[in-house]
Protein backbone atom coordinates (compact mmCIF):
# COMPACT_ATOMS: atom_id res chain seq x y z
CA UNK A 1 66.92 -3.23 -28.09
CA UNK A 2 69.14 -5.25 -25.64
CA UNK A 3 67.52 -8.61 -24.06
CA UNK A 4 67.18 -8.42 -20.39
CA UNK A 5 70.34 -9.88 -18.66
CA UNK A 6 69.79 -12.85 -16.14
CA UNK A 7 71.12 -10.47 -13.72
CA UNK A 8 68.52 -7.51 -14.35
CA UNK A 9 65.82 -10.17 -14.53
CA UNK A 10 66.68 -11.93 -11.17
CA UNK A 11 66.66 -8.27 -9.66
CA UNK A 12 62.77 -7.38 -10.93
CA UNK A 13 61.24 -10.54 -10.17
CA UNK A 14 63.28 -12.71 -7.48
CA UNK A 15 63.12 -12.18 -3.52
CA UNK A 16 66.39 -10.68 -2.57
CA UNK A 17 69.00 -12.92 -0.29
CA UNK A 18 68.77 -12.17 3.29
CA UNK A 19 71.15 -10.04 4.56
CA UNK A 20 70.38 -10.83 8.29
CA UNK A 21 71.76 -6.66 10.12
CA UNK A 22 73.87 -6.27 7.33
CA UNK A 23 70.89 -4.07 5.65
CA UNK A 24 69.79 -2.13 8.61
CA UNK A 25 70.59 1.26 8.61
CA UNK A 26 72.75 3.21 11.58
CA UNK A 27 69.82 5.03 13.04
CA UNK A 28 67.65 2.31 13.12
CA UNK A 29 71.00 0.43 14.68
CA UNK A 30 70.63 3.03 17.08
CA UNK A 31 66.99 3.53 18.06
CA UNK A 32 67.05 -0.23 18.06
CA UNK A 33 69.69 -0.24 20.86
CA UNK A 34 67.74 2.58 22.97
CA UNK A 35 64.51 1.39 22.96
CA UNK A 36 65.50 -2.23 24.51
CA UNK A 37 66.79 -0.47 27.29
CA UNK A 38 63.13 0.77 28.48
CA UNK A 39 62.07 -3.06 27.78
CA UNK A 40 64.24 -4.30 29.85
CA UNK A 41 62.67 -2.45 32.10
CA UNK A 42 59.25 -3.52 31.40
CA UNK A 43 60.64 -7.11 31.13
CA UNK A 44 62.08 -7.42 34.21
CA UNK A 45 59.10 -6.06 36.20
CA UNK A 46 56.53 -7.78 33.61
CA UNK A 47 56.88 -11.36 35.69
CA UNK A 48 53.41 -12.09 35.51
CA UNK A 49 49.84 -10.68 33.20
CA UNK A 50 49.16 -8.78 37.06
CA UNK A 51 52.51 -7.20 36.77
CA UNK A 52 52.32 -6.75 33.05
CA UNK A 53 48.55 -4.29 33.64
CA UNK A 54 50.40 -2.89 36.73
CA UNK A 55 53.00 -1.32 34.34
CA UNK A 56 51.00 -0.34 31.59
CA UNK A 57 48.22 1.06 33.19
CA UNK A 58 51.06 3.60 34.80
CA UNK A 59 52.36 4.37 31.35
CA UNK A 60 49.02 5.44 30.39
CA UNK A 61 48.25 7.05 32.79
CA UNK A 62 51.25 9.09 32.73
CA UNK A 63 50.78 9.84 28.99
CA UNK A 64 47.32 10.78 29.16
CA UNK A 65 45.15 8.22 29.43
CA UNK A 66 42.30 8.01 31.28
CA UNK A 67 39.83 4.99 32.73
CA UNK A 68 36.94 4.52 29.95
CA UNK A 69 33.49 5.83 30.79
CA UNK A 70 30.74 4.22 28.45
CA UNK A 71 28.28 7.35 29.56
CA UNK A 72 30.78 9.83 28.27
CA UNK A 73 31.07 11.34 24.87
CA UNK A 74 34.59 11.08 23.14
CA UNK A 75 35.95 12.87 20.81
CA UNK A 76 39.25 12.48 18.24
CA UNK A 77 42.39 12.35 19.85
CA UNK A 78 40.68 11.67 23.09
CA UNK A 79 42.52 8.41 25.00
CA UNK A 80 41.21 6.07 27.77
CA UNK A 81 41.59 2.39 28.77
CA UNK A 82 40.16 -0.11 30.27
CA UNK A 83 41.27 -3.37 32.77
CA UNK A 84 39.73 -6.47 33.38
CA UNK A 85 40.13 -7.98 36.65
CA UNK A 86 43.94 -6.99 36.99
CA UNK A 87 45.02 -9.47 34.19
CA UNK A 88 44.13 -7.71 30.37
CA UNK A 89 44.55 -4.11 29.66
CA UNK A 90 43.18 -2.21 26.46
CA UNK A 91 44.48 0.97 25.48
CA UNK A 92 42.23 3.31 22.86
CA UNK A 93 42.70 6.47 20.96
CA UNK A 94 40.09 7.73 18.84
CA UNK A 95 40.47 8.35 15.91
CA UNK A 96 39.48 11.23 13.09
CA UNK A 97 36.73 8.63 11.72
CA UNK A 98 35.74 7.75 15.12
CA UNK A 99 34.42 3.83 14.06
CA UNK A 100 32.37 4.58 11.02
CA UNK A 101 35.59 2.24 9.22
CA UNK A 102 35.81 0.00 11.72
CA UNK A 103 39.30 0.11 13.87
CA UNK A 104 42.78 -0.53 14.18
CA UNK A 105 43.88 -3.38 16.69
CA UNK A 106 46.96 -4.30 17.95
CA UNK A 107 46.17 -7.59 20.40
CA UNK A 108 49.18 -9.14 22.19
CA UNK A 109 49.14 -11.79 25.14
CA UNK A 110 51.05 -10.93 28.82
CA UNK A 111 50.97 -14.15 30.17
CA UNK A 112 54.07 -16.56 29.55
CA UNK A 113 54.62 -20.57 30.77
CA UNK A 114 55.63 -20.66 34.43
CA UNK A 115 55.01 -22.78 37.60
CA UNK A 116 52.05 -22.10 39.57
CA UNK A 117 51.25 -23.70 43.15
CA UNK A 118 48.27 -26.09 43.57
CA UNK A 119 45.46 -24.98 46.02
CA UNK A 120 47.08 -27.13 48.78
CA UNK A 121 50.85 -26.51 48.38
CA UNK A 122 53.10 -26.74 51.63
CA UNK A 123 54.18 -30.03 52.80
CA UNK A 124 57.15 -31.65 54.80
CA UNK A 125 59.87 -34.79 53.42
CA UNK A 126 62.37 -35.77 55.37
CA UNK A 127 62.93 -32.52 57.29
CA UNK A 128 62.78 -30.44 53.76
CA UNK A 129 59.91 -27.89 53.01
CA UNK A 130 58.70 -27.90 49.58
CA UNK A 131 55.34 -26.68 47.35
CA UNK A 132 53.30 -29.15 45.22
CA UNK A 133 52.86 -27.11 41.97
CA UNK A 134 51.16 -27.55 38.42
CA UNK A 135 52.98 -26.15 35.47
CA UNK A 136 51.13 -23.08 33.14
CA UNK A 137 51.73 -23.25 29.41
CA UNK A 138 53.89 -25.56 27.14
CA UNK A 139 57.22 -26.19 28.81
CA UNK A 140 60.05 -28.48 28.82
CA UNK A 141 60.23 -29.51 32.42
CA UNK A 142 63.99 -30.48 32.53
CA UNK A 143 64.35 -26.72 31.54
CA UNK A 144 63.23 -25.86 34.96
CA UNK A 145 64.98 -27.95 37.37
CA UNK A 146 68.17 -26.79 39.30
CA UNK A 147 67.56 -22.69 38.31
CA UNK A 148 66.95 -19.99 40.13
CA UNK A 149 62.85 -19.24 41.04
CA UNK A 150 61.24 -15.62 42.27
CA UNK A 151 57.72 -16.10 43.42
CA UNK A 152 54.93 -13.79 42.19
CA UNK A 153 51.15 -13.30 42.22
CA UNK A 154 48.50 -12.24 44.86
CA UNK A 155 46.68 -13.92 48.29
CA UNK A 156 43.27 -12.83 49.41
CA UNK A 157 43.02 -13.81 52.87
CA UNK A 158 39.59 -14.80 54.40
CA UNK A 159 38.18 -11.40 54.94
CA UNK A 160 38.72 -10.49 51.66
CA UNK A 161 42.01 -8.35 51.88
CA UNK A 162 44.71 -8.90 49.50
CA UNK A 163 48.17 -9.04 49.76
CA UNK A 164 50.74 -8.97 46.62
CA UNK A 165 54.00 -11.07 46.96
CA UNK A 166 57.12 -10.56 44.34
CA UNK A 167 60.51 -12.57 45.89
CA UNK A 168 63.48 -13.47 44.07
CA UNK A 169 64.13 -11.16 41.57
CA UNK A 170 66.14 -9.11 43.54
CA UNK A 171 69.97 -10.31 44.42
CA UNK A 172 69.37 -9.50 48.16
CA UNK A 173 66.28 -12.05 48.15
CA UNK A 174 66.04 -15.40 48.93
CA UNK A 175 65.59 -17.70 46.13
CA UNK A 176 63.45 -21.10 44.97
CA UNK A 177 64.29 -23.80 42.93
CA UNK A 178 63.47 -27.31 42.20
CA UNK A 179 65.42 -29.47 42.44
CA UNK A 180 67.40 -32.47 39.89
CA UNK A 181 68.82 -35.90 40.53
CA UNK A 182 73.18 -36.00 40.87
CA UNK A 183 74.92 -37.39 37.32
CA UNK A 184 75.85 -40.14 39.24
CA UNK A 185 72.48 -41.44 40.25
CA UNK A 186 70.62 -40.74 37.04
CA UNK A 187 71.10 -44.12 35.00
CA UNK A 188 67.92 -45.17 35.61
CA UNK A 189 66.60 -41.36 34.79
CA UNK A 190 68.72 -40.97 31.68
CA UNK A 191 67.05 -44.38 30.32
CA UNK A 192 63.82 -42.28 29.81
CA UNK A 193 62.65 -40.11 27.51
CA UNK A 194 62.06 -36.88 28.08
CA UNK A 195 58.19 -36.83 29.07
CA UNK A 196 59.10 -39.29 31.23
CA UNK A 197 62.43 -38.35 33.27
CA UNK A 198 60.15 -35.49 34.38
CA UNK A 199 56.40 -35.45 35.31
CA UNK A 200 54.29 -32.56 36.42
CA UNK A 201 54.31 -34.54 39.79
CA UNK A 202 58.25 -34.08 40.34
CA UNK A 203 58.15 -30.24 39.83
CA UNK A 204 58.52 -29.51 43.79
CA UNK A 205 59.69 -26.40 44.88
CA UNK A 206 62.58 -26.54 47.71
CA UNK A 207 61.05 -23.81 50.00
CA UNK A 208 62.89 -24.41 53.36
CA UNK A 209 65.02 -26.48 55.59
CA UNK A 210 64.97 -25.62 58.87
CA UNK A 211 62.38 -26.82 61.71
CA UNK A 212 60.31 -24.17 64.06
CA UNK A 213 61.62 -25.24 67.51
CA UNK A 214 63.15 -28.87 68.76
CA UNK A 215 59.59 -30.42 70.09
CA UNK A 216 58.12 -33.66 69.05
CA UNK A 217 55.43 -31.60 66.93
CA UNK A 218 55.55 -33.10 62.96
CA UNK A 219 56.24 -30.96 60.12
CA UNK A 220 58.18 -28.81 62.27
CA UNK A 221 59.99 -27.18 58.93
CA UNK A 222 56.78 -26.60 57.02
CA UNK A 223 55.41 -24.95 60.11
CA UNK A 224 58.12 -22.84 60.40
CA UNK A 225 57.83 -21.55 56.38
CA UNK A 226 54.34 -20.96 57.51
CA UNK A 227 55.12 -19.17 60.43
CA UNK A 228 57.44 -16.59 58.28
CA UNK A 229 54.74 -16.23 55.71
CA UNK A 230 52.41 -15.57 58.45
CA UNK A 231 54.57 -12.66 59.84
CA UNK A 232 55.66 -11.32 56.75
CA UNK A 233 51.99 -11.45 54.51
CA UNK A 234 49.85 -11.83 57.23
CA UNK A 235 48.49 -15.10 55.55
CA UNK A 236 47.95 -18.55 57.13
CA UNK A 237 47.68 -22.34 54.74
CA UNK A 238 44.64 -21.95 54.50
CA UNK A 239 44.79 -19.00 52.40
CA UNK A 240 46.34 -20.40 49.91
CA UNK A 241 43.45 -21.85 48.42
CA UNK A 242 42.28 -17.94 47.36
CA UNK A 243 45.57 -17.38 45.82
CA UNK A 244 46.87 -17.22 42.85
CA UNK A 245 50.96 -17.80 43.20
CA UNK A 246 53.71 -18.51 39.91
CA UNK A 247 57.05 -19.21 40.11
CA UNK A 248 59.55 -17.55 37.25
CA UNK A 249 62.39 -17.90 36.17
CA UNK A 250 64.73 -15.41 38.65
CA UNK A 251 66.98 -12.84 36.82
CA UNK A 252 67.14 -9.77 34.78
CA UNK A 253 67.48 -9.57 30.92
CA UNK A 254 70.86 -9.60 29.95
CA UNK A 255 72.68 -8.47 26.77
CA UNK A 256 73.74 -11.56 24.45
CA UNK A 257 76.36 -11.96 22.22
CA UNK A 258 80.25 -10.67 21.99
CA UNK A 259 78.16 -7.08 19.78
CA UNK A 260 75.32 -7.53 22.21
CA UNK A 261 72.87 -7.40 19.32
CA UNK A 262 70.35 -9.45 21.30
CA UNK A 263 67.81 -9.82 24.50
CA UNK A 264 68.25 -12.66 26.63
CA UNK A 265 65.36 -13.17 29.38
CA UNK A 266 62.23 -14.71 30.85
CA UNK A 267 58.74 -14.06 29.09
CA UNK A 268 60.27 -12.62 25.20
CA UNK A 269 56.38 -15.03 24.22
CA UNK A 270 54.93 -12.72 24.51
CA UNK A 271 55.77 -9.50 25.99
CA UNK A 272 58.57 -8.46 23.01
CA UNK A 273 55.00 -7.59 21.35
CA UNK A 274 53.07 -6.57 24.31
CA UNK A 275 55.60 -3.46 24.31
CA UNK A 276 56.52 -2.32 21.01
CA UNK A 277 52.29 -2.69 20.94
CA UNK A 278 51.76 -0.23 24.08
CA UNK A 279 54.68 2.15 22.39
CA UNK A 280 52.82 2.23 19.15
CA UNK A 281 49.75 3.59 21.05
CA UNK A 282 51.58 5.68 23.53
CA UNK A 283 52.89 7.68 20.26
CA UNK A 284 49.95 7.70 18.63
CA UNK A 285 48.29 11.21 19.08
CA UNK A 286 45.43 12.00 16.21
CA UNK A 287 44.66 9.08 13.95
CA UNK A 288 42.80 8.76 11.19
CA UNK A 289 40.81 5.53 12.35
CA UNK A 290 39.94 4.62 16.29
CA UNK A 291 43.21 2.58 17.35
CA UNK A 292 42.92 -0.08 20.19
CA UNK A 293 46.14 -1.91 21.87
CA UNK A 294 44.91 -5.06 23.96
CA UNK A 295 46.84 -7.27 26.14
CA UNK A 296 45.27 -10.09 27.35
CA UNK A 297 45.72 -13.36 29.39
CA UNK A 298 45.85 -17.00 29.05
CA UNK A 299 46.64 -17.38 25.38
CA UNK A 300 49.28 -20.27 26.87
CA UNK A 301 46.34 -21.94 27.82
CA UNK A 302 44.23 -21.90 25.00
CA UNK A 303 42.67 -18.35 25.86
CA UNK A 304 39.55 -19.22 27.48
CA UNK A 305 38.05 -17.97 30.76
CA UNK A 306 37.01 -14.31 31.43
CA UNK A 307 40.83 -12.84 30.68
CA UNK A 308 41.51 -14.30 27.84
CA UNK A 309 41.62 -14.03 24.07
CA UNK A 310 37.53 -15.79 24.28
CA UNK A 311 36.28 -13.52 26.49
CA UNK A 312 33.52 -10.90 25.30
CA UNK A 313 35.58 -8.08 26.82
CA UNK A 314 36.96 -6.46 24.35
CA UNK A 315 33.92 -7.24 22.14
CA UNK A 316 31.99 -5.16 24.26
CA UNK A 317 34.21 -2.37 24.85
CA UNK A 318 34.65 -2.30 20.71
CA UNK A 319 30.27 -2.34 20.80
CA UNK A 320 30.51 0.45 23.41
CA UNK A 321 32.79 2.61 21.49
CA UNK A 322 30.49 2.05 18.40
CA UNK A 323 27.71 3.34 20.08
CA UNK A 324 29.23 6.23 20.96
CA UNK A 325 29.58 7.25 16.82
CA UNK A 326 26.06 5.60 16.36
CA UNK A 327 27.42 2.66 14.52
CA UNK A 328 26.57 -1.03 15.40
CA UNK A 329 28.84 -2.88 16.92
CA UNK A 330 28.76 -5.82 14.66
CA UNK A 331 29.37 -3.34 11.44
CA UNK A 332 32.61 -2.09 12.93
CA UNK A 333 34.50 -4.99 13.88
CA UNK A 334 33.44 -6.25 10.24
CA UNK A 335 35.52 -3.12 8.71
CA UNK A 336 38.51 -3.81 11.35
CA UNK A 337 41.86 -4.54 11.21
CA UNK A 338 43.82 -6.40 13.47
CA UNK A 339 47.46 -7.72 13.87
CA UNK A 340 48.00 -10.39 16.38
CA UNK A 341 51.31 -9.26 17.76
CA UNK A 342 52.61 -12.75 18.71
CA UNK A 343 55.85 -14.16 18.46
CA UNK A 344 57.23 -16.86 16.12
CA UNK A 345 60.51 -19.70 16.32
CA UNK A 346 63.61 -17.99 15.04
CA UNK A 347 65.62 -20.63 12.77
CA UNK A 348 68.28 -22.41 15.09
CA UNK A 349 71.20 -24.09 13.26
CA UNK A 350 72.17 -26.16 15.81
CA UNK A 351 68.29 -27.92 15.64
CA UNK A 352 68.12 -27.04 11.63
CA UNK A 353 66.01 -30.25 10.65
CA UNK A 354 63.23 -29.08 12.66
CA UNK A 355 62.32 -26.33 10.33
CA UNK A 356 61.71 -25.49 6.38
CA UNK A 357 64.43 -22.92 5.70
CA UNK A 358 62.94 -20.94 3.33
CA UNK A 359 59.25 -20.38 5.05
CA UNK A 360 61.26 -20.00 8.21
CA UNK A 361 62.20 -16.44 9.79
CA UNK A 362 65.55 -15.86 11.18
CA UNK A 363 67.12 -13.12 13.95
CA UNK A 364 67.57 -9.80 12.84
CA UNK A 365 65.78 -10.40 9.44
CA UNK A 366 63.01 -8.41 11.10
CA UNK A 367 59.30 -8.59 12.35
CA UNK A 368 57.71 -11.72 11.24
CA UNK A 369 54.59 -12.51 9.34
CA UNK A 370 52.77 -15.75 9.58
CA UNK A 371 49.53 -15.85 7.07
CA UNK A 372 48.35 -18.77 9.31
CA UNK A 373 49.72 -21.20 12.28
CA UNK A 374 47.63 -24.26 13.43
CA UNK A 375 49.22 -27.64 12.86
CA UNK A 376 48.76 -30.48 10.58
CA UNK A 377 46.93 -29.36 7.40
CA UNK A 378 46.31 -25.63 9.15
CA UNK A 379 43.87 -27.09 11.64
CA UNK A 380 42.99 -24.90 14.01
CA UNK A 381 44.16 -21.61 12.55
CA UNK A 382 42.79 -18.45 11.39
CA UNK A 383 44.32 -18.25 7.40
CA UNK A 384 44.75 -14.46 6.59
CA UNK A 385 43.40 -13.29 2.91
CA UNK A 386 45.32 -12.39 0.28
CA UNK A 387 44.04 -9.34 0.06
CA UNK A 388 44.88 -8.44 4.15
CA UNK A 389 48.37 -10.18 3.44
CA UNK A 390 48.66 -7.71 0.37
CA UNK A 391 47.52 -4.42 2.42
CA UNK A 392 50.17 -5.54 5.22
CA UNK A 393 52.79 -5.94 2.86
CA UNK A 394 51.90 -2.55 1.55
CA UNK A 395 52.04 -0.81 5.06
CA UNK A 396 55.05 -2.34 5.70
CA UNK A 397 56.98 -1.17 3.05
CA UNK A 398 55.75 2.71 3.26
CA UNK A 399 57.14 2.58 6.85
CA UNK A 400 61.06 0.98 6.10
CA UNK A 401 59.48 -1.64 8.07
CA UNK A 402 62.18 -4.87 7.79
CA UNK A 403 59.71 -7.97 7.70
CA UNK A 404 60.16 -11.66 6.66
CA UNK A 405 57.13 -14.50 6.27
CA UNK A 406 57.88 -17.08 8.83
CA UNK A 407 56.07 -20.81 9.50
CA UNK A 408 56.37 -22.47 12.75
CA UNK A 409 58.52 -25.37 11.88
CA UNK A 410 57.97 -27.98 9.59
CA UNK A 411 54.51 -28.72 8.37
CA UNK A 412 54.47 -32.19 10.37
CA UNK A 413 57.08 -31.68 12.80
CA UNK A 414 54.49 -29.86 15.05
CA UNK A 415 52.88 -26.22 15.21
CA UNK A 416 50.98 -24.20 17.44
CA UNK A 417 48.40 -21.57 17.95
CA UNK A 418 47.76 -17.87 18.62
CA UNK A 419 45.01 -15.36 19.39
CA UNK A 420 44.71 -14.83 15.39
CA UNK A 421 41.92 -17.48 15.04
CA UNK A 422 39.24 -15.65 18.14
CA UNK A 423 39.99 -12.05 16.25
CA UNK A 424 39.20 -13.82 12.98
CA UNK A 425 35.58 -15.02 14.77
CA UNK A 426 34.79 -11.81 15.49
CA UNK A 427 35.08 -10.99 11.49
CA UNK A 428 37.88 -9.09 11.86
CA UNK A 429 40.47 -9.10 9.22
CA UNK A 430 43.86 -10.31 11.20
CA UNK A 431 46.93 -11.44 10.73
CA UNK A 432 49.80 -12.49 12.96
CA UNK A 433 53.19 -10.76 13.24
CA UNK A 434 55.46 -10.47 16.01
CA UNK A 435 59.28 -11.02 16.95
CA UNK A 436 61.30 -14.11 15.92
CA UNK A 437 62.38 -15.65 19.34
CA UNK A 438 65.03 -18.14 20.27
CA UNK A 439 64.75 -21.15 22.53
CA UNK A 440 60.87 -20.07 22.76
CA UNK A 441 59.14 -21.65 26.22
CA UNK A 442 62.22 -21.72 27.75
CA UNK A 443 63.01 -19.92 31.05
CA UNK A 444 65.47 -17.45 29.07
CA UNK A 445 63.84 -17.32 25.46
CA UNK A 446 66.23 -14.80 23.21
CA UNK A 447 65.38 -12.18 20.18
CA UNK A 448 67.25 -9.61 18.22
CA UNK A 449 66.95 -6.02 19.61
CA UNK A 450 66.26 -4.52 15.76
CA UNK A 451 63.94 -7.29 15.34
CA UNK A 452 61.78 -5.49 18.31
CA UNK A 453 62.23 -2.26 17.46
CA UNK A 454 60.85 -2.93 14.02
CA UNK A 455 57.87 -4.81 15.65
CA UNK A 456 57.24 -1.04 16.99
CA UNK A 457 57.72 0.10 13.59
CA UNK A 458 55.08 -2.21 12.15
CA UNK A 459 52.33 -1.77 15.38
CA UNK A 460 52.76 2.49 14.79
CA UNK A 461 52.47 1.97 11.19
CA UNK A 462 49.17 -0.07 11.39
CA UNK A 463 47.88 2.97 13.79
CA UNK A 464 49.18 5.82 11.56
């Protein structure tokens, strides 16, 4: 009996050498290809977590869903979902088992860093018009300086009526921006470092130039931009301090690359999971166990308030369904399984040192798995069991699932957070995996299109 060969051996035992697309097959090439063109779609209208429920909530709606009614009986196959306050959606289809095993979850986050207005925007320099603004989420300022800005979000005027604003995304709009300091004035700029060339306080947004009439009045130029917001939204300054008003990055997704193998836009963190997530569910007709798709809101905050990850909400809508099957609440989410469909930082050789190659993930090596996240010495992170990380692995590979295991950067470089760790409270089995991403935080983040498409793969295997 011949010994084993090297060769042989290193084929049993060894992890195989990525092969980056080289190893994904034709059709999945091509579903790949055709499913990015509905998330651009979703992408480009998906500005804000308002948008984001606006969209889904019509998808449902047109695939069956209907709003959840805690009084009603339900019954496999049925499908419902619920909103909270226009910023988190949560999508359900019972299942066979109803929740006598606990359920499925696929929990993703619609909100993305941006620039939102203070309560007391508008004021006049020097005959120019401009908002005072405070940033949302982890950004690099310089990032946003000198692009193109659409304005988004919602203003309830005094007697309580609302009124929804969306310009700049269109080419026929008029555009925002704020604004940067000429090469050859910056010497004293280019001196600083990076926190300091920019400051929250400099991120003004250039919002008009030209004064209402030619009287001695002041702020003649800011009471003109009020004057046109007046006749257009029916709103006065006042108002603004019931608003809630974000500036993104203007622009549609755009193909990248000479093969156009990847997604270039605003807001990949985290809606290139929110989707494939909403897909999965959309497809999902009779499952075995009750299957739940949530999108919810300030995760780029640190989840807290009544939207996000640290709200009861879903909690309670989990309880409800339980009671429905007679279960207790508490029991089911303690047989549950969740993954945290959040993104990851794809490996960037032109910034190599910043990350571990081989616990990093990489473009097109497919959806991404990362056991924990946190930063130095895992604080702050929900760590995902062996045993979870072996029953992923497991459902991976019975759907032709391409996956990688990915950490975010170097162990003391920095690190970072996700909704993993408020699932985990909950006593939830979870895990995070999501889509490697490119120049992550930035206005136009990039990913690979089969890397999404087999984040869709992964969210309707978990489900089916």
């Amino acid at each position: 009996m011949s010994e084993t060969t090297a060769k042989e051996l290193r084929e049993q035992l060894m992890m195989k050498p990525r092969k980056g697309a080289g190893d994904i097959s034709a059709d999945d090439r091509s579903a790949a290809y055709a499913f990015c063109e509905d998330y651009k779609r979703f992408l480009d209208f998906c500005r804000t977590e308002r948008e984001a429920v606006t969209y889904v909530r019509t998808l449902a709606q047109e695939h069956g869903f209907t709003p959840y009614d805690p009084s009603k009986q339900y019954s496999p196959g049925d499908r419902v979902f619920i909103v909270n306050r226009e910023k988190a959606i949560g999508l359900a289809v019972i299942g066979k088992r109803g929740t006598d095993d606990g359920v499925r979850l696929s929990i993703a986050h619609i909100d993305s860093p941006r620039i939102d207005l203070k309560p007391n925007p508008l004021y006049e320099d020097n005959h120019l018009a401009l908002f005072k603004t405070h940033y949302y989420g982890g950004i690099k300022k310089y990032q946003w300086t000198a692009i193109p800005l659409s304005l988004h979000g919602r203003v309830v005027r005094l007697d309580g009526t609302a009124v929804d604003i969306r310009i700049g995304d269109d080419e026929a709009d008029e555009c925002f921006l704020i604004t940067d300091l000429l090469p050859h004035l910056d010497r004293e700029q280019a001196t600083k470092t990076m926190s300091k060339a920019f400051t929250g306080e400099d991120l003004n947004i250039l919002v008009g130039s030209l004064p209402y009439d030619d009287s001695d009045e002041k702020d003649l130029v800011a009471l003109n931009v009020m004057k046109l917001l007046s006749d257009r939204y029916g709103i006065s300054e006042s108002d603004f301090l019931s608003a809630e008003l974000n500036f993104c990055p203007a622009g549609k997704t755009r193909d990248i690359g000479f093969d156009r193998s990847m997604l270039g836009g605003y807001g990949h963190d985290d809606r290139s999971c929110a989707y494939p997530s909403v897909k999965a569910i959309l497809d999902t007709t009779l499952p075995e166990y009750t299957c739940i798709t949530y999108l919810t809101d300030k995760e780029e905050t640190g989840s807290d308030g009544n939207t996000g990850m640290q709200s009861d909400f879903l909690r309670y809508f989990i309880y409800d369904l339980a009671k429905n099957d007679g279960n207790e609440g508490y029991h089911v989410l303690s047989k549950s399984k969740c993954l945290s469909a959040d993104v990851n930082a794809a490996f960037d050789p032109t910034f190599s040192s910043a990350y571990e190659p081989k616990n990093a993930s990489f473009l097109n090596e497919g959806v991404v798995i990362s056991k924990y996240t946190g930063h130095g010495g895992k604080y702050d992170t929900s760590d995902a069991s062996a045993e979870f990380m072996g029953e992923i692995r497991s459902m991976l590979e019975k759907n032709n699932v391409k996956w990688q295991i990915g950490e975010l950067g170097k162990v003391d470089i920095g690190g970072g957070g996700t909704i993993a760790k408020y699932v985990a409270n909950m006593n939830v089995d979870v895990v995070d995996l999501g889509v490697p991403v490119l120049c992550m935080h930035a206005p136009f983040e990039v990913i690979s299109k089969t890397d999404i498409y087999m984040a869709y793969k992964a969210f309707y295997g978990l489900f089916n």
